[in-house]
Protein backbone atom coordinates (compact mmCIF):
# COMPACT_ATOMS: atom_id res chain seq x y z
CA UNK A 1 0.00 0.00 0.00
CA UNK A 2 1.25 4.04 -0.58
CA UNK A 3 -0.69 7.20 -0.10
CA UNK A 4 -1.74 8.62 -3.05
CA UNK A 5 -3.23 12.14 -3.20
CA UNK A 6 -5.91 12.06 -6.06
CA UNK A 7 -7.25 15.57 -6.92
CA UNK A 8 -11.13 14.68 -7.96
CA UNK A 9 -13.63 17.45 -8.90
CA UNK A 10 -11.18 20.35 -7.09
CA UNK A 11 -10.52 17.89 -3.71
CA UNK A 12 -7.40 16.40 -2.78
CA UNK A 13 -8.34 12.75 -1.29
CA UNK A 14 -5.19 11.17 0.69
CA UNK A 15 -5.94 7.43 -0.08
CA UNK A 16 -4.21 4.28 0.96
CA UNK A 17 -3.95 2.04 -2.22
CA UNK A 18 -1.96 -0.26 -4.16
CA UNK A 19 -0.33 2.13 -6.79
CA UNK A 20 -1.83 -0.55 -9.87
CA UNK A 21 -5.20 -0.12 -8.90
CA UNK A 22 -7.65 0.76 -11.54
CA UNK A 23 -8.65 4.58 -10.59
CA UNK A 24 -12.24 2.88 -10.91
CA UNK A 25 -11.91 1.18 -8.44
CA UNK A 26 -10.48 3.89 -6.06
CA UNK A 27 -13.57 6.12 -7.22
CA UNK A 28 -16.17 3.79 -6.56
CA UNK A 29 -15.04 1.72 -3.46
CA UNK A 30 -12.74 4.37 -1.63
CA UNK A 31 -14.26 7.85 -2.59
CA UNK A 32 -18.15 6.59 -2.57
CA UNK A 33 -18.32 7.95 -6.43
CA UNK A 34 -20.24 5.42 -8.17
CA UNK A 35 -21.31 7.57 -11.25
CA UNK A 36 -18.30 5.85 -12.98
CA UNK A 37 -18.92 2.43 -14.30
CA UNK A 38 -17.53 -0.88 -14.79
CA UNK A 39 -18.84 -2.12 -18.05
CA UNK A 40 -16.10 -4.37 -19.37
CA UNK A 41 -12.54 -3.69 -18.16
CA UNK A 42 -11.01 -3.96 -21.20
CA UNK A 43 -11.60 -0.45 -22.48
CA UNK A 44 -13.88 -0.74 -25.13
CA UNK A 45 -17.26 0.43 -24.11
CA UNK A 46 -16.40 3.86 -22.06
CA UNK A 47 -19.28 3.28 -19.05
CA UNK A 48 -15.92 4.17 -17.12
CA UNK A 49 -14.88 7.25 -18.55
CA UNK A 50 -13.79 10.29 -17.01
CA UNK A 51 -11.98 13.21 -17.74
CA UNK A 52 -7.69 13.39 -16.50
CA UNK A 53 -6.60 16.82 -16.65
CA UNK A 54 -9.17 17.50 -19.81
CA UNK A 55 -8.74 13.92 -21.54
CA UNK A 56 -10.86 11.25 -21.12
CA UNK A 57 -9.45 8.07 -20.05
CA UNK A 58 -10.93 4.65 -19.51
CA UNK A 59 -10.83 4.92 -15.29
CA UNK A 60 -10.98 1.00 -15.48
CA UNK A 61 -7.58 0.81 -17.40
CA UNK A 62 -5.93 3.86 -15.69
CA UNK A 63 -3.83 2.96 -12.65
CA UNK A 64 -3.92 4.79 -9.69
CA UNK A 65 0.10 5.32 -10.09
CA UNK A 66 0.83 8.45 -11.56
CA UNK A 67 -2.34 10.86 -11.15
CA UNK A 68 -1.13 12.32 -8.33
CA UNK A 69 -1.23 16.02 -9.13
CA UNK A 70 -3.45 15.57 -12.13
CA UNK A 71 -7.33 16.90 -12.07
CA UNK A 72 -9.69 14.08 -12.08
CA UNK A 73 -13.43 14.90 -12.99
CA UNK A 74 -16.22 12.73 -12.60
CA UNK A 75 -19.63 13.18 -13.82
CA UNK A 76 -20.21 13.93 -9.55
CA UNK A 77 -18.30 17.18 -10.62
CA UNK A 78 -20.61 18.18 -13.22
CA UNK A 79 -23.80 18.77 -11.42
CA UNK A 80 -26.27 17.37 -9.31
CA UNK A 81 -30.16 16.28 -9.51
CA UNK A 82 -31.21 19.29 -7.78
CA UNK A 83 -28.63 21.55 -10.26
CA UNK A 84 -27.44 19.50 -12.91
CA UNK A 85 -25.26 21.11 -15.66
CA UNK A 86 -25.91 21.92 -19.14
CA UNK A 87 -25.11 19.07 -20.46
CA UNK A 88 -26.61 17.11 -18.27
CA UNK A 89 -30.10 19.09 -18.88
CA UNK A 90 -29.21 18.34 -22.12
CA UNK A 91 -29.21 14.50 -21.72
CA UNK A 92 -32.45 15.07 -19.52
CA UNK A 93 -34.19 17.20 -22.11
CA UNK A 94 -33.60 14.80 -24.70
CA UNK A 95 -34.33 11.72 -22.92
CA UNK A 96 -31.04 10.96 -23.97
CA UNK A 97 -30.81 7.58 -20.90
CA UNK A 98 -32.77 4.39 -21.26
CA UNK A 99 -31.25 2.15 -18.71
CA UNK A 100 -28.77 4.39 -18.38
CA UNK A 101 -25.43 2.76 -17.61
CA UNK A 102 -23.71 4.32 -20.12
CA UNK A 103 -24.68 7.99 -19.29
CA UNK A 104 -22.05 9.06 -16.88
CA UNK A 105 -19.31 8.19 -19.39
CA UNK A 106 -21.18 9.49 -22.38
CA UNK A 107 -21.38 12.88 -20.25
CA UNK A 108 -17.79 12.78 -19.71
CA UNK A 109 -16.55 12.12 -22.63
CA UNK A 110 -19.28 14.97 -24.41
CA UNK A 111 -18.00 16.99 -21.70
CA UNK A 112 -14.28 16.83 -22.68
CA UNK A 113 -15.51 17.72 -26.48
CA UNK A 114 -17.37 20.61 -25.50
CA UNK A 115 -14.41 22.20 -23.66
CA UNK A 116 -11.62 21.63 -26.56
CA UNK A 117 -14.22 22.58 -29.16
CA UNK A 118 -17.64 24.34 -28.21
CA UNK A 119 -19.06 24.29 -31.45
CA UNK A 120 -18.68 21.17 -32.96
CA UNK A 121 -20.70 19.81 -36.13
CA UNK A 122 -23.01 16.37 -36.06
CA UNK A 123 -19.84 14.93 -37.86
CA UNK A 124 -16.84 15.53 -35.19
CA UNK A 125 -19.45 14.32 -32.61
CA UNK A 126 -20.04 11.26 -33.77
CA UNK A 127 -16.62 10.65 -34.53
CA UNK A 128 -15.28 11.91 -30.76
CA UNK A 129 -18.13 9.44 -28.94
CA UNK A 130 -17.26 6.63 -31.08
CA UNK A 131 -15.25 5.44 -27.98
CA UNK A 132 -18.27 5.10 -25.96
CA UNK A 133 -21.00 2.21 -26.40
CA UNK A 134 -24.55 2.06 -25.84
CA UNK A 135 -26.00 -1.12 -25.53
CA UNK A 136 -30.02 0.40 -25.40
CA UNK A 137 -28.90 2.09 -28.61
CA UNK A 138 -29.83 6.01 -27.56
CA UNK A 139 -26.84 7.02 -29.38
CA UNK A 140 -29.35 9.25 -31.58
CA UNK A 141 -30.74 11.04 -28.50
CA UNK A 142 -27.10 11.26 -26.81
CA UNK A 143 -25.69 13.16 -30.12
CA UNK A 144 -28.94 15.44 -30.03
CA UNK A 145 -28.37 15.84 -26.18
CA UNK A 146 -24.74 17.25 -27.11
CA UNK A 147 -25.38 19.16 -30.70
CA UNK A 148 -28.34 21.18 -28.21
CA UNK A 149 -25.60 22.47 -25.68
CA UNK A 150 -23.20 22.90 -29.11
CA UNK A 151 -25.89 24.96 -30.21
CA UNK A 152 -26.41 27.66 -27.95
CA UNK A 153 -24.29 30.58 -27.88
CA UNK A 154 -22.87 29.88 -24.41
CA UNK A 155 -22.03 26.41 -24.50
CA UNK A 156 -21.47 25.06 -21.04
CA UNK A 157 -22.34 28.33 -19.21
């Protein structure tokens, strides 16, 4: 075990772990944020994405070793149910969840599009969230979700 300082959504959290573990599982079972998923652990469907000083990364491939000092964001830093951000109003306005496993890492990685480029077309969306799987196939909804916050004049303000 070694303390590790994680920096998630502005907080330093001093946490005893095994430098290898997934930051997954740190989220979930040491910080109590459970917005992150585990949907395969390989990688390939994104229900565990979240953003690393403003890239998202796969939390369940992403070892705990190494983040100290970077900014870890989780969709818990994005808003809440009683004051969720635009994106997230977004996703709720466009009924953009079904079962909604998927969402939080679909947020995040929107999210991290949004900041590098405000304005994107249908095109570079769907191209940027092709890292991210829906099995309930609202992939339709989740692109309008993002193209209506791309839309308005000031994006995620």
């Amino acid at each position: 075990m070694s303390q590790i300082t994680l920096n998630v959504n502005g907080s330093a959290q001093p946490l005893d772990l095994e430098p290898d573990m997934p930051l997954l599982y740190a989220l979930r079972n040491h910080l109590g944020l459970n917005g992150a998923k585990y949907g395969c652990g390989l990688g390939q469907c994104g229900a565990c994405t979240v953003i690393v000083d403003d890239q998202p990364v796969f939390a369940c491939l992403t070892p705990c070793a190494g983040l100290e000092g970077k900014r870890i964001r989780t969709v818990e830093g994005l808003g809440s149910a009683a004051n969720p951000g635009p994106l997230q109003t977004a996703f709720i306005d466009k009924q953009a969840a079904q079962c909604g496993y998927c969402i939080a890492g679909m947020l995040m990685r929107a999210q991290s599009l949004l900041e590098r480029n405000p304005h994107p077309d249908e095109q570079t969306i769907r191209e940027y969230m092709a890292g991210n799987l829906c099995r309930c196939g609202t992939h339709l909804r989740i692109i309008e979700a993002i193209k209506q916050v791309a839309d308005r004049k000031g994006s995620l303000t």
